[in-house]
C-alpha atoms as a PDB file:
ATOM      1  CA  UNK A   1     110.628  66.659 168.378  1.00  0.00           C
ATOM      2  CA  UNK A   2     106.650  66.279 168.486  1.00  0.00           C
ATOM      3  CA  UNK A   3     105.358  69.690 166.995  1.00  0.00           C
ATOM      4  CA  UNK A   4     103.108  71.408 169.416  1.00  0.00           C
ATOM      5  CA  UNK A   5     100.602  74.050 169.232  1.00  0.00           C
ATOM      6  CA  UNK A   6     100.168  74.923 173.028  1.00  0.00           C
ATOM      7  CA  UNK A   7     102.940  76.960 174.123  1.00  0.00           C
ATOM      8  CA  UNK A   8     102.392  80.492 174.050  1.00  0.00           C
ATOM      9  CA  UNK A   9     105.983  80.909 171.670  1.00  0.00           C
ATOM     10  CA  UNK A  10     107.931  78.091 170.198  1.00  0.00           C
ATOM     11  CA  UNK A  11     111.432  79.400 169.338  1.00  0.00           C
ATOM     12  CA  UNK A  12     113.078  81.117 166.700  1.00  0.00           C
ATOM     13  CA  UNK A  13     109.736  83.457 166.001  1.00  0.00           C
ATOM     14  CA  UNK A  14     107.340  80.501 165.591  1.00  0.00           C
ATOM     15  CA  UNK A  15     103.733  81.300 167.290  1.00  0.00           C
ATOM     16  CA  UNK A  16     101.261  78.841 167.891  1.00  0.00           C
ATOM     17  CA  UNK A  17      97.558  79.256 166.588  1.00  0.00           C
ATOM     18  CA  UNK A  18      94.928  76.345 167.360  1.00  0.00           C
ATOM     19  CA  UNK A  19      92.427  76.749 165.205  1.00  0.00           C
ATOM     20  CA  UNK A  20      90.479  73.515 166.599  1.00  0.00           C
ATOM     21  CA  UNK A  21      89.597  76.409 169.689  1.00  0.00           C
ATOM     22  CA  UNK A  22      87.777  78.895 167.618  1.00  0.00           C
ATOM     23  CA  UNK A  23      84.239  78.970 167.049  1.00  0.00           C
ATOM     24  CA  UNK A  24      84.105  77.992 163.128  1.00  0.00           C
ATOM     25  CA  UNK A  25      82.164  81.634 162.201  1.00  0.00           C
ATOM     26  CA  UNK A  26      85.522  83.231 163.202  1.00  0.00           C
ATOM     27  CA  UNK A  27      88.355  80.915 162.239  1.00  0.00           C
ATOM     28  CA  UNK A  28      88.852  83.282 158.723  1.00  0.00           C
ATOM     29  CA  UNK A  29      88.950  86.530 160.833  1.00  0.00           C
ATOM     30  CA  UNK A  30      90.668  85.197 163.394  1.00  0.00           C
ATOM     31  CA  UNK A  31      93.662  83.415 161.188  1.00  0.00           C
ATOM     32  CA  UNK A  32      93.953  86.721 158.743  1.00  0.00           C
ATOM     33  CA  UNK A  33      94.212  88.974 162.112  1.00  0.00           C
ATOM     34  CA  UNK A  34      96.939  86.467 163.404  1.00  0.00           C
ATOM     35  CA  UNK A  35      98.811  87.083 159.994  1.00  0.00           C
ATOM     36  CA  UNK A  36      98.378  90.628 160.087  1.00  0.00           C
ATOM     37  CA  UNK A  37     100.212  90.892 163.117  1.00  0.00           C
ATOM     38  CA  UNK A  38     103.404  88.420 162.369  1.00  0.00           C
ATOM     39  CA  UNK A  39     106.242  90.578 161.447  1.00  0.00           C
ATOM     40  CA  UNK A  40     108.819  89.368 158.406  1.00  0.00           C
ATOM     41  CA  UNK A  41     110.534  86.548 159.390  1.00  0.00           C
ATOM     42  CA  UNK A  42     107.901  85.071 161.896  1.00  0.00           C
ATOM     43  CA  UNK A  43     105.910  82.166 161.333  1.00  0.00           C
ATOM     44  CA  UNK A  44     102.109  81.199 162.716  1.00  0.00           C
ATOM     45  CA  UNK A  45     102.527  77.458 163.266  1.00  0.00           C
ATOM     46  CA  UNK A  46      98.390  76.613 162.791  1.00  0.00           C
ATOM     47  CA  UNK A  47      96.700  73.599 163.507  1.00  0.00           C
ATOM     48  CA  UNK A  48      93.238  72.231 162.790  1.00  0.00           C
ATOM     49  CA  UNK A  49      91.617  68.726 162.989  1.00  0.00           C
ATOM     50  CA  UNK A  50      90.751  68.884 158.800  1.00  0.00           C
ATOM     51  CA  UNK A  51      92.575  70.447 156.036  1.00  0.00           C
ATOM     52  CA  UNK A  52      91.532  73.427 155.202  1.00  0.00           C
ATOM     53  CA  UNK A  53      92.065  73.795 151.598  1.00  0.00           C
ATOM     54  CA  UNK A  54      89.659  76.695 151.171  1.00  0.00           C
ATOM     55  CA  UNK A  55      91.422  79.138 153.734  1.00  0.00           C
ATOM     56  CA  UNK A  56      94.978  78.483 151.822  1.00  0.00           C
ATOM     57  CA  UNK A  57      93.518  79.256 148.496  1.00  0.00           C
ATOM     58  CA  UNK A  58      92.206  81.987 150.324  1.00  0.00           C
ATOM     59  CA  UNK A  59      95.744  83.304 151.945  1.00  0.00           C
ATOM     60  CA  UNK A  60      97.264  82.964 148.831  1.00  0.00           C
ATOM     61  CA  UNK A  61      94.901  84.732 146.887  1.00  0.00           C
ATOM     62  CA  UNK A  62      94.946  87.887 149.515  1.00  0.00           C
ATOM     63  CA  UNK A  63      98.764  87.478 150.206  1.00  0.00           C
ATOM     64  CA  UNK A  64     100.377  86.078 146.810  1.00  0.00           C
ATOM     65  CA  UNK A  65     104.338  84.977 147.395  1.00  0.00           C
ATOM     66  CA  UNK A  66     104.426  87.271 150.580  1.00  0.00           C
ATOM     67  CA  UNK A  67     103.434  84.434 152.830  1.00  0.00           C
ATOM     68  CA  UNK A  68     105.026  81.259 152.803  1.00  0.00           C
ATOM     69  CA  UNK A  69     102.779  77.953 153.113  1.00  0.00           C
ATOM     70  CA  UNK A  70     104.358  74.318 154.740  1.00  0.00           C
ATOM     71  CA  UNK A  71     102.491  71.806 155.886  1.00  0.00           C
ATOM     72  CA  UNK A  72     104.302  70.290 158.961  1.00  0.00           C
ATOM     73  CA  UNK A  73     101.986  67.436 159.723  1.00  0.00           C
ATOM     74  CA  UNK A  74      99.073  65.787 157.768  1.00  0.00           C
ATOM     75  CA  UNK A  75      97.699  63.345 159.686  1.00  0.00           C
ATOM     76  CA  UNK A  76      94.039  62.535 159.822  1.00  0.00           C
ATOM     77  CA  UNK A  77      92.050  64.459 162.806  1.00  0.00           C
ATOM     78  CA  UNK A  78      95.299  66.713 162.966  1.00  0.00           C
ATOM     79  CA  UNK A  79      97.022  69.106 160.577  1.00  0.00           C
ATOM     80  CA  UNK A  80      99.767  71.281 160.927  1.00  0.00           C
ATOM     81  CA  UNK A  81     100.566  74.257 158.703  1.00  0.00           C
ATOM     82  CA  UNK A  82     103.310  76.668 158.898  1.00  0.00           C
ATOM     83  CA  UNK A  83     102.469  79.956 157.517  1.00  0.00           C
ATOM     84  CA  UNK A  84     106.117  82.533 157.060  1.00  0.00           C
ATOM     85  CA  UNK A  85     105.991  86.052 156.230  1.00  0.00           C
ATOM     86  CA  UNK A  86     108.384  86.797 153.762  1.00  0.00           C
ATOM     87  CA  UNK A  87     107.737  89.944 152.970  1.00  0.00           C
END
């Protein structure tokens, strides 16, 4: 199954967030607010056309082991990250 980020919901608690629709000077808020409001047990699927290595040394840093990080796809133009709350 193709992973998609432009449904509103994708089952089992999985929301989309498309980054590549932000205006760059508010991707970081936008993507923290986004994980402040996932409950434990849901996961933000995001997805961006780079990698964006400095926002998930940044989510770890704020949120340690409580937020789980998978990438899902890592292709060139399009990534695909997985972010769980865990707790």
């Amino acid at each position: 199954m193709p992973h998609d980020c432009s449904t509103p919901a994708i089952e089992n608690g999985v929301y989309p967030f498309d980054a590549r629709g932000v205006a760059r000077r508010f991707r970081h808020a936008a993507i923290f607010g986004a994980l402040e409001a996932l409950a434990v047990g849901e996961t933000m699927r995001f997805c961006n056309d780079h990698d964006p290595l400095p926002l998930l040394a940044q989510i770890k840093n704020y949120y340690g082991p409580r937020v789980a990080i998978e990438y899902v796809d890592r292709l060139p133009g399009e990534v695909i990250i997985d972010f769980r709350v865990i707790g």
